[in-house]
N, C-alpha and C. Protein backbone atom coordinates (compact mmCIF):
# COMPACT_ATOMS: atom_id res chain seq x y z
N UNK A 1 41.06 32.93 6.70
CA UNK A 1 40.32 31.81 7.26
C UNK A 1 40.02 30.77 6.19
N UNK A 2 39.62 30.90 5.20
CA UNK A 2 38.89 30.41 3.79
C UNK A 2 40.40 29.54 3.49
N UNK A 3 41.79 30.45 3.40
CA UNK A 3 42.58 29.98 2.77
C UNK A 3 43.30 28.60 4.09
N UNK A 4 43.04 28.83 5.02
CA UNK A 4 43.33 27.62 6.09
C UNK A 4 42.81 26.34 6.15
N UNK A 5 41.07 26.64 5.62
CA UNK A 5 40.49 25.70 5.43
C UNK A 5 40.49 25.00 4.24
N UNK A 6 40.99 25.26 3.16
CA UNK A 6 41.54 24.73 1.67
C UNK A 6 42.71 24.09 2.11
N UNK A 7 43.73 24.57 2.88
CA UNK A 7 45.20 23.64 3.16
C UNK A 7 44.87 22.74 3.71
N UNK A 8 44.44 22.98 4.86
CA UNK A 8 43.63 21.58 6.03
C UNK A 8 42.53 20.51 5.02
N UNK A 9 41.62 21.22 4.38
CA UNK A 9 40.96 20.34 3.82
C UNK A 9 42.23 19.13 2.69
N UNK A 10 43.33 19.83 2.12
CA UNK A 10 44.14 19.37 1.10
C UNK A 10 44.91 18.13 2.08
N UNK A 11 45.13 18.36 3.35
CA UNK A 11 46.44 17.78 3.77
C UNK A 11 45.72 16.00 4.30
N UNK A 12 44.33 16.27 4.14
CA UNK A 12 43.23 14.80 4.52
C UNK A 12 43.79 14.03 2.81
N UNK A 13 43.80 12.97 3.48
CA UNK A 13 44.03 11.82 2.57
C UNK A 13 42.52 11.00 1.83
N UNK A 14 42.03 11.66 0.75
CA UNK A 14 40.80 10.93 0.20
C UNK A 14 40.80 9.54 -0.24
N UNK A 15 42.41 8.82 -0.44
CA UNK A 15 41.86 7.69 -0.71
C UNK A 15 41.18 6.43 0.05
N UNK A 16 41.11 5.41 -0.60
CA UNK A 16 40.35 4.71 0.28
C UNK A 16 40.79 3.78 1.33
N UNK A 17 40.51 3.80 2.41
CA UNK A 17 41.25 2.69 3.17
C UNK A 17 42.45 1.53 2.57
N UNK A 18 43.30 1.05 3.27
CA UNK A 18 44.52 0.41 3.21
C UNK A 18 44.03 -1.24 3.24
N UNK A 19 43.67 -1.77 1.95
CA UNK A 19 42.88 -3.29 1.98
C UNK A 19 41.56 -3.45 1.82
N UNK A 20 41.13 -2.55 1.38
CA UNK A 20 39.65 -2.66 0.72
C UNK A 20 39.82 -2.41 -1.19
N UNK A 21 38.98 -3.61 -1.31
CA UNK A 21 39.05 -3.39 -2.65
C UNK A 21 37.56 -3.85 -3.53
N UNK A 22 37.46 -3.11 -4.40
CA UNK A 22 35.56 -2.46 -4.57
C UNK A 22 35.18 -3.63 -5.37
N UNK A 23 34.32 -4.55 -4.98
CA UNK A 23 33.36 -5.36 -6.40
C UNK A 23 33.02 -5.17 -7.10
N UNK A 24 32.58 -6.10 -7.96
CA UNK A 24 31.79 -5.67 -8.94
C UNK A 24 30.36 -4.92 -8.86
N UNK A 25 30.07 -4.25 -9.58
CA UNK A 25 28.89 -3.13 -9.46
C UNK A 25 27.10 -3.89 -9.45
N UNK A 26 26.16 -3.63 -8.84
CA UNK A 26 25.06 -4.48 -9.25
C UNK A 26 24.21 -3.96 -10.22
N UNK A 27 23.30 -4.83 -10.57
CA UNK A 27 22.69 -4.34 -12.27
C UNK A 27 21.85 -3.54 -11.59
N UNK A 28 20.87 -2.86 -11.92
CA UNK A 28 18.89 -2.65 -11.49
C UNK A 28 18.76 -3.82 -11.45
N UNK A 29 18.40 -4.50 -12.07
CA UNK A 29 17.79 -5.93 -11.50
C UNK A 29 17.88 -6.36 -10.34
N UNK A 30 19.35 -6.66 -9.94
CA UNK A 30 19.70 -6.92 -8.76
C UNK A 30 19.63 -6.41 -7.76
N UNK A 31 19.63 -4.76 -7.76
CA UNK A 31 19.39 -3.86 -6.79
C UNK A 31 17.48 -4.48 -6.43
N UNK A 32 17.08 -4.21 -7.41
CA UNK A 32 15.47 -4.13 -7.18
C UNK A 32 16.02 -5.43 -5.91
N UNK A 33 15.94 -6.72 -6.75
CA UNK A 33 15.61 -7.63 -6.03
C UNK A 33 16.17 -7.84 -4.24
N UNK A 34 17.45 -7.32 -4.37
CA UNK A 34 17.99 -7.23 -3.20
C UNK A 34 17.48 -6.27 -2.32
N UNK A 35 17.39 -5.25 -2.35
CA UNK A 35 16.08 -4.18 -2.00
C UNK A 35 15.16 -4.09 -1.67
N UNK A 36 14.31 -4.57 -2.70
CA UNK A 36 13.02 -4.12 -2.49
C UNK A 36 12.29 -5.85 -2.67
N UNK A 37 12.49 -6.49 -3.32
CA UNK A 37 11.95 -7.88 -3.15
C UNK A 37 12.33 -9.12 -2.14
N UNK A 38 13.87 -8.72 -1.57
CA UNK A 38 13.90 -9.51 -0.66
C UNK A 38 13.25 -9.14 0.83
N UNK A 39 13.47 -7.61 1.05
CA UNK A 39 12.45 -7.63 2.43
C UNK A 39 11.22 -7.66 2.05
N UNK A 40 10.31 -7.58 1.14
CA UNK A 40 9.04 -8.00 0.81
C UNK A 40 8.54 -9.35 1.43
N UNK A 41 9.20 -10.70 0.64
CA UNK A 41 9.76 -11.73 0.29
C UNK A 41 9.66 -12.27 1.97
N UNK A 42 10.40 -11.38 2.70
CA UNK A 42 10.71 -11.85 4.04
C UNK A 42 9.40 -11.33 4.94
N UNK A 43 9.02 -10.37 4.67
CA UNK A 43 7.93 -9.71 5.41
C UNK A 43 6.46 -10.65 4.79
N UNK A 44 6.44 -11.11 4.23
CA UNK A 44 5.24 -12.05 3.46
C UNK A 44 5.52 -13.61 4.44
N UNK A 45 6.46 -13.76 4.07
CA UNK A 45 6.45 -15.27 4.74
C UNK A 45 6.36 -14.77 6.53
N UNK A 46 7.15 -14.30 7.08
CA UNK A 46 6.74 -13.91 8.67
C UNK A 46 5.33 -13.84 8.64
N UNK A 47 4.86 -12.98 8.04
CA UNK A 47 3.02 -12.88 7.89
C UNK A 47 2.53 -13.54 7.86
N UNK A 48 2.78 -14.32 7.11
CA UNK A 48 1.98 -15.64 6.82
C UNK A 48 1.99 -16.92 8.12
N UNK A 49 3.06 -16.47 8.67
CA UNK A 49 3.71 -17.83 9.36
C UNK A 49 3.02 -17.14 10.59
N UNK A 50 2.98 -15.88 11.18
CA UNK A 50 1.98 -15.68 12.09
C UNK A 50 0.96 -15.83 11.83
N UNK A 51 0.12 -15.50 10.97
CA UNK A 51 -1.22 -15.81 10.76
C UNK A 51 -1.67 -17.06 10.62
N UNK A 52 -0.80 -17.95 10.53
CA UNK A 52 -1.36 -19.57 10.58
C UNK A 52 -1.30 -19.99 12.39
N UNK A 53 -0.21 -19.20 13.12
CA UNK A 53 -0.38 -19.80 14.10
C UNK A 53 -1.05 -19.29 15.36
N UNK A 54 -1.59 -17.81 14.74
CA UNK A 54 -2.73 -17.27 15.59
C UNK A 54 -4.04 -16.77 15.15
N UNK A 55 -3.88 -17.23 13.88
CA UNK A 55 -5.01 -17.31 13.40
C UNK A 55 -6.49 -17.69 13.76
N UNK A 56 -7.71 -17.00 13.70
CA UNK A 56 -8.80 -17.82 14.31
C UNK A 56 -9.22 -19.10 13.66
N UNK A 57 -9.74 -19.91 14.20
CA UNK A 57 -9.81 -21.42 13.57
C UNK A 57 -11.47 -21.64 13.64
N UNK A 58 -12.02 -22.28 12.86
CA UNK A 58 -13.25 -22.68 12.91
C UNK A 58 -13.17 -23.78 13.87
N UNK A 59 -13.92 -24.22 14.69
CA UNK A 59 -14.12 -25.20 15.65
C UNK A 59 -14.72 -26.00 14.81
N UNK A 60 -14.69 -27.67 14.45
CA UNK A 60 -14.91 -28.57 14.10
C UNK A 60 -15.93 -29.33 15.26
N UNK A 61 -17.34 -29.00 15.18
CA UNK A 61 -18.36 -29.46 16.01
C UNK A 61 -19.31 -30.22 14.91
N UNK A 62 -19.79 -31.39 15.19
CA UNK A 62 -20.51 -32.45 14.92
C UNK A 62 -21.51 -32.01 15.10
N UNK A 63 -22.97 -31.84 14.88
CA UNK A 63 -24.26 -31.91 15.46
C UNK A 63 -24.76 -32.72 15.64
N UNK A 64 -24.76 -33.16 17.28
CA UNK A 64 -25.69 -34.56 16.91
C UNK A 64 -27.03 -34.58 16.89
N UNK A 65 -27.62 -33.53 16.65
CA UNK A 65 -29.07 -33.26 15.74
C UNK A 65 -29.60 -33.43 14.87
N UNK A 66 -30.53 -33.52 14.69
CA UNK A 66 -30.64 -34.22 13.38
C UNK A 66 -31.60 -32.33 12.98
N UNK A 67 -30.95 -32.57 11.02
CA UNK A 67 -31.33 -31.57 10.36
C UNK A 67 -33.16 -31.30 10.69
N UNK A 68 -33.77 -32.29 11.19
CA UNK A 68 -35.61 -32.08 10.90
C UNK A 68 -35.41 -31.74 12.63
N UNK A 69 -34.57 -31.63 13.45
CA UNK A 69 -35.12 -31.15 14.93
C UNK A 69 -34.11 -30.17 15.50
N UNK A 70 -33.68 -29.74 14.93
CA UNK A 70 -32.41 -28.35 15.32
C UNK A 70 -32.41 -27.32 14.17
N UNK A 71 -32.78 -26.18 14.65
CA UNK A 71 -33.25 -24.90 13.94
C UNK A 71 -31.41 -24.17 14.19
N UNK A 72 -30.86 -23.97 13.42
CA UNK A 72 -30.07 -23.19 13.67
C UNK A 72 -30.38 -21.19 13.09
């Protein structure tokens, strides 16, 4: 059985697809940033951009009271 599965495993072709060909490698740096700082990066600004537009707002009210006759 063992020895069937060594021939069969042998007769698969490991190389790599027919027209792919590998880039250049990325530094750490680049990994980090691509990784881990660009969905940050993206998840910060969405945040932000909801929170400005549902954000609670102070209401801009005038008093027309005067400070010596309105006790707040």
């Amino acid at each position: 059985m063992m020895i069937q599965l060594i021939q069969a495993a042998t007769k698969f072709n490991m190389a790599p697809e027919d027209g792919t060909v590998a880039g250049e490698s990325l530094s750490a740096a680049q990994t980090a940033l691509y990784f881990v700082g660009a969905p940050v990066a993206i998840f910060l600004f969405i945040s932000v951009v909801v929170y400005a537009l549902t954000g609670e707002r102070k209401e801009k009210t005038e008093s027309k009271d005067s400070v010596l006759t309105h006790i707040e």
